[in-house]
Protein backbone atom coordinates (compact mmCIF):
# COMPACT_ATOMS: atom_id res chain seq x y z
CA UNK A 1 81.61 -138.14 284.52
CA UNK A 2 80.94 -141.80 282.77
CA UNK A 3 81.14 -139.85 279.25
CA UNK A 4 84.80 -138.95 280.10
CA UNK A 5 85.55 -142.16 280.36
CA UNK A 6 83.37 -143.05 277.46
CA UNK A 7 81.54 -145.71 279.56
CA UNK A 8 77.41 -145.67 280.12
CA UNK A 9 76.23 -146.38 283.82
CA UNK A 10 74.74 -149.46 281.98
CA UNK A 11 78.10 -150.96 281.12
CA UNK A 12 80.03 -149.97 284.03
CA UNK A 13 78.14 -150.63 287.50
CA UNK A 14 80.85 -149.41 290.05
CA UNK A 15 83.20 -147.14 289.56
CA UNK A 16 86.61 -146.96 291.99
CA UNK A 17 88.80 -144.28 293.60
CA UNK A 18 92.78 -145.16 293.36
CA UNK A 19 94.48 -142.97 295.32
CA UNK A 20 97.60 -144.03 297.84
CA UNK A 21 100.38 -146.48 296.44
CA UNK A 22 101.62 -148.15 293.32
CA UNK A 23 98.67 -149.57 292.43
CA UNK A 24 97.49 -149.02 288.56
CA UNK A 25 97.47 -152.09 287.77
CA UNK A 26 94.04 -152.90 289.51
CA UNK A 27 92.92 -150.21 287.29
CA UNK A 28 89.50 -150.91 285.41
CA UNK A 29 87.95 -149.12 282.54
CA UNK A 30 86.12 -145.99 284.53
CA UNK A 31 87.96 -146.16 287.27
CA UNK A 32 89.12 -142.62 289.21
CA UNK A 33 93.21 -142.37 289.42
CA UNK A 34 94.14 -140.07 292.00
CA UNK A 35 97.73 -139.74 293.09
CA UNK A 36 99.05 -143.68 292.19
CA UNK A 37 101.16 -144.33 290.35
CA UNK A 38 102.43 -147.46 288.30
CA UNK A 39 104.07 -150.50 290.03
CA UNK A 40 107.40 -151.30 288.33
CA UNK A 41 107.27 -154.45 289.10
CA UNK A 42 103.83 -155.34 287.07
CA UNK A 43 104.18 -156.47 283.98
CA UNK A 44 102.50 -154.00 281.07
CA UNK A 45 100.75 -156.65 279.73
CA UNK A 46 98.93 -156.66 283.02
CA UNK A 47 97.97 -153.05 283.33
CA UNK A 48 94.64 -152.17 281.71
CA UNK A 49 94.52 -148.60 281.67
CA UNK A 50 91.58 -147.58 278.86
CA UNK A 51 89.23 -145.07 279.41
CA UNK A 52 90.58 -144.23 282.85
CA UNK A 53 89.33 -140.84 284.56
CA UNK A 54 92.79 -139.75 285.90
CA UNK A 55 92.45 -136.40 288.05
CA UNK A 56 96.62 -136.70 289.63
CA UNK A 57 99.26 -139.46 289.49
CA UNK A 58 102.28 -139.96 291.95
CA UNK A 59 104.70 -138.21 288.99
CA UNK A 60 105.85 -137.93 286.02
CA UNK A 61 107.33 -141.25 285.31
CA UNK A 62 103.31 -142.47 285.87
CA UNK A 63 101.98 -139.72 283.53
CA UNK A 64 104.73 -140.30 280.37
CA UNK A 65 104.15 -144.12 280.90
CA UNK A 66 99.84 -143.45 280.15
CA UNK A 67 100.38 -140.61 277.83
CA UNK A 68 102.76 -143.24 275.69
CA UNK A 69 99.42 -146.09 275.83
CA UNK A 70 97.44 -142.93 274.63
CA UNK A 71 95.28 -142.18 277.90
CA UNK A 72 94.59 -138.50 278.79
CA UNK A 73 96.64 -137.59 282.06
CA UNK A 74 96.68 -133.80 283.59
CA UNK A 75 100.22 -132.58 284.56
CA UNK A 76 99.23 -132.83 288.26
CA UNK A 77 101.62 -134.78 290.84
CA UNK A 78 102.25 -135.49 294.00
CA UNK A 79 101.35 -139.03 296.53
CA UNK A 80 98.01 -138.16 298.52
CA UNK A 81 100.40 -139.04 301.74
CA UNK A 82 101.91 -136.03 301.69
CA UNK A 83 98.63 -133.93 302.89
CA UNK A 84 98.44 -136.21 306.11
CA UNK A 85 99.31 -133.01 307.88
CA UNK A 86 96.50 -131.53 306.53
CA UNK A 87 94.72 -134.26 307.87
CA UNK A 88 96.27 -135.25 310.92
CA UNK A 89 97.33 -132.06 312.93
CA UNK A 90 97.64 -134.00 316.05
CA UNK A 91 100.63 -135.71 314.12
CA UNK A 92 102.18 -132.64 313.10
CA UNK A 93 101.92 -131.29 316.80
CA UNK A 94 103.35 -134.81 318.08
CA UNK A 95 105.83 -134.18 315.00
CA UNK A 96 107.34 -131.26 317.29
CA UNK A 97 108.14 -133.50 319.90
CA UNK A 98 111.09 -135.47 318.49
CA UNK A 99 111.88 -138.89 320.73
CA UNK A 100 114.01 -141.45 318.11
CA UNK A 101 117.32 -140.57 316.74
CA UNK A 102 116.90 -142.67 313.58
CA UNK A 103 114.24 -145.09 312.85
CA UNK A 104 114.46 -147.68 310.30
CA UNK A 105 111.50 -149.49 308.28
CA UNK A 106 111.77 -152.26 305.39
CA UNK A 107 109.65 -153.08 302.95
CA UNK A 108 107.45 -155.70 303.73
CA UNK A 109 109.01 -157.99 301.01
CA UNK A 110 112.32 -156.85 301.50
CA UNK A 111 115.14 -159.45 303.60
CA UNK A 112 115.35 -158.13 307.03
CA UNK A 113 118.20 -155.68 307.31
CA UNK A 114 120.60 -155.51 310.18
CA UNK A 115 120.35 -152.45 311.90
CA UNK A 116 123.35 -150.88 314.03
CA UNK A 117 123.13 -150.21 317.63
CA UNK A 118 120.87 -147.45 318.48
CA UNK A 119 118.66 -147.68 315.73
CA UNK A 120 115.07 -147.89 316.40
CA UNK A 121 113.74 -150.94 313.68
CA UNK A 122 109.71 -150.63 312.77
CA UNK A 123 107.72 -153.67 311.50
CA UNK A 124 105.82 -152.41 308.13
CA UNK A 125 103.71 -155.08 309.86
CA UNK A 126 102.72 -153.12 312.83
CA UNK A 127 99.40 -151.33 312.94
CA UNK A 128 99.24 -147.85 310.75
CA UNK A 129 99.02 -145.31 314.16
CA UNK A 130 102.83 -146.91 315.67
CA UNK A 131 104.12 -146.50 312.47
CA UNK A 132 102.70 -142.92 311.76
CA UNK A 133 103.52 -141.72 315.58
CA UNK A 134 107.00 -143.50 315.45
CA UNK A 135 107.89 -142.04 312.10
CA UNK A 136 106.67 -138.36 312.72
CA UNK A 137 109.06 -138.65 316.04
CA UNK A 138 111.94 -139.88 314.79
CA UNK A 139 114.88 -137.22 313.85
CA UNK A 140 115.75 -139.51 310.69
CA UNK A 141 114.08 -141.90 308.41
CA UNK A 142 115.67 -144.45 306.53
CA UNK A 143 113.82 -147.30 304.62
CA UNK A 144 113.51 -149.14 301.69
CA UNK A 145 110.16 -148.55 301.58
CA UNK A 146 108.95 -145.35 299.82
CA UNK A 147 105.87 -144.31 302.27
CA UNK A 148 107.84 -144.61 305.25
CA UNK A 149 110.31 -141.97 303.30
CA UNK A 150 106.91 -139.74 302.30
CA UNK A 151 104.94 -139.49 305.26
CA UNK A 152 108.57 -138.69 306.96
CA UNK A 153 108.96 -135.94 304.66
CA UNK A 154 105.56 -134.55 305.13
CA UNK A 155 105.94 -133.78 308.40
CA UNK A 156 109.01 -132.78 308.03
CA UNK A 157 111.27 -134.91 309.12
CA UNK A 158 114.55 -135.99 306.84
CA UNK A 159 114.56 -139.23 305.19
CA UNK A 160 117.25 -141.06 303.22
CA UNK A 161 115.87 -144.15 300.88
CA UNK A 162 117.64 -147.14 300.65
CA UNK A 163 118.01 -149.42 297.99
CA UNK A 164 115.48 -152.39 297.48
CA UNK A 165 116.54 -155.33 296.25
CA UNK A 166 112.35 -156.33 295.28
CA UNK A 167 111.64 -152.80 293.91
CA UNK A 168 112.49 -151.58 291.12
CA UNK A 169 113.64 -147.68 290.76
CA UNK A 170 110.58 -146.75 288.96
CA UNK A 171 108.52 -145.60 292.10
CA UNK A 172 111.11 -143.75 293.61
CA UNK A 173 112.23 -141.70 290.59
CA UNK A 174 108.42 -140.96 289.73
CA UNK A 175 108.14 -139.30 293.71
CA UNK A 176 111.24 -137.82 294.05
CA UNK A 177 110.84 -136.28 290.42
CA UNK A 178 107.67 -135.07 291.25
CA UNK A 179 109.17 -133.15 294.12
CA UNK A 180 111.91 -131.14 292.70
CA UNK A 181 114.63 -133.61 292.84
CA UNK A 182 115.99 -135.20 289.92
CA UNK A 183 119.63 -135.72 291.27
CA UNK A 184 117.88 -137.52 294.67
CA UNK A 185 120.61 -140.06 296.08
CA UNK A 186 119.23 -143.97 297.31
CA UNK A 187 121.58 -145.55 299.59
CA UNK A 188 122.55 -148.65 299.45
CA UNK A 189 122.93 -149.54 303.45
CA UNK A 190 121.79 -148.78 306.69
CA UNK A 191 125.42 -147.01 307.41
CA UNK A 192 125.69 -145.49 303.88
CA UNK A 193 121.83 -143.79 304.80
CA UNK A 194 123.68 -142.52 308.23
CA UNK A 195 126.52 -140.98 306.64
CA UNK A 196 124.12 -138.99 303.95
CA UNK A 197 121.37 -137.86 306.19
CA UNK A 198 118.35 -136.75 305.01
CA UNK A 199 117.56 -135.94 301.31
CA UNK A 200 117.10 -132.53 300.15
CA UNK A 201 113.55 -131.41 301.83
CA UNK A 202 110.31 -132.05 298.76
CA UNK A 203 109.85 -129.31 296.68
CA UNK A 204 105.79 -129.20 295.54
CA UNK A 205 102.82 -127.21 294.87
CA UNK A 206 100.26 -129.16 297.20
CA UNK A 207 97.67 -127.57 295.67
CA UNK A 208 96.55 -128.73 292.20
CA UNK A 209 96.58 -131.98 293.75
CA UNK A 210 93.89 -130.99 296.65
CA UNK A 211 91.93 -129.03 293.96
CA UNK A 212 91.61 -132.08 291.69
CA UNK A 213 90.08 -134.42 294.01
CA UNK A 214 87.22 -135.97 292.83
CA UNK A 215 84.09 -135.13 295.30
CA UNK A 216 81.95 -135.10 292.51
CA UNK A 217 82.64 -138.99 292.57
CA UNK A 218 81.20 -139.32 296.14
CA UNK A 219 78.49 -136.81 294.93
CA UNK A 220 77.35 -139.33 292.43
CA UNK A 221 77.55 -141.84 294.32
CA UNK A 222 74.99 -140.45 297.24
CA UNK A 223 72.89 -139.68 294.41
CA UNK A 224 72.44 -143.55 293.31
CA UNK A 225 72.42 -144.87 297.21
C-alpha cells in the first residue's frame, strides 16, 4: 500500500482515511481519499495532493481537478453519505414514517434565512441523530447545505438545494454530476425551493464505491498496533 503512494513506512508514520465532506485540502502525501471531494472555496495553492492513494472521490469535478495536477484517480463516485441506509436501517424504517411537511437547514456559515410559516427550521448546530431523524421524516428538504440535500436523498426523500451565498458551485455540480444529473436546478429562496419541489431522484451505481473501500487500511493498521 505505501509503494502506491511511493512513500516508505519510514518517511510516512500515519497514514489517514478521508472519506465524508469537502475536505482535500487536509490531504497529506499517503493519505487514503475515499469519497471527498475538493472544497471550492480553498485556494489550490493550499491543496497538497502528491502521492495520494485515492480509492473514490465525491465526482467528477474532484477527479478532472487531480487528474489535471497529475495524481492517479479511479473513475469511481459517489459521497459515502449516501450508504447511511445501508448503515442505518432503523433510519430507513423511521424514513417510512413521514411527520414534517418541509424542513429547512442552512449551512453553518450561511446568514440565517427566513423561513415561511409552516416550515420546520433545523440548526446544522444540533447534534447529528435530530438532524438525521428530522431529515429522514420530513416530506421535503431544502438547504443550502449539500449533506442535508444527500442524506435526504438517500433515504429517499426529495430535496431541492438552495443557493449559498459562502459556497461556491463546485461541490454541488461535482454530487449532482456524479448522480446522473447534469441539468440539476439550485434555487435561489426558500419559496423558489417550494415551488420546484424536489430534484430529480440520484441516479448511481452504489457499488464500485462499497467495493473500493479500503479495509486493507484498517488491516494494516491492526497489524502495527
Amino acid at each position: 500500500m505505501l509503494q502506491r503512494a511511493g512513500l516508505s513506512g519510514a518517511e510516512l508514520p500515519q497514514r489517514r482515511l478521508l472519506a465524508v465532506g469537502s475536505i482535500m485540502h487536509f490531504a497529506q502525501p499517503g493519505d487514503v481519499v475515499w469519497g471527498s471531494g475538493r472544497n471550492g472555496r480553498i485556494a489550490d495553492s493550499s491543496h497538497s495532493v502528491a502521492a495520494l492513494d485515492i480509492r473514490a472521490v465525491r465526482g467528477p469535478r474532484t477527479r478532472k481537478w487531480l487528474l489535471e495536477r497529475g495524481e492517479n484517480c479511479p473513475e469511481v463516485f459517489g459521497d459515502p453519505a449516501l450508504l447511511l441506509p445501508l448503515l442505518r436501517p432503523d433510519l430507513k424504517e423511521l424514513a417510512e414514517q413521514r411527520r414534517y411537511e418541509v424542513t429547512f437547514i442552512s449551512h453553518i456559515d450561511d446568514p440565517r434565512l427566513v423561513a415561511p410559516r409552516g416550515i420546520r427550521v433545523l440548526s446544522p448546530r444540533a447534534d447529528v441523530e435530530t438532524i438525521l431523524r428530522t431529515l429522514v421524516r420530513s416530506e421535503l428538504v431544502v438547504a443550502t447545505s449539500l449533506h442535508p440535500i444527500i442524506v435526504g436523498e438517500a433515504f429517499g426523500v426529495p430535496a431541492r438545494s438552495i443557493v449559498n451565498r459562502s459556497e461556491p458551485e463546485f461541490k454541488f455540480a461535482d454530487y449532482f454530476l456524479s448522480t446522473g444529473r447534469p441539468d440539476y436546478t439550485r434555487a435561489t429562496s426558500i419559496t423558489e425551493a417550494l415551488a420546484l419541489g424536489g430534484e430529480q431522484p440520484p441516479v448511481i451505481d452504489l457499488e464500485p464505491l462499497l467495493a473500493s473501500f479500503p479495509l486493507d487500511l484498517f488491516v494494516e493498521n491492526e497489524l502495527s498496533e
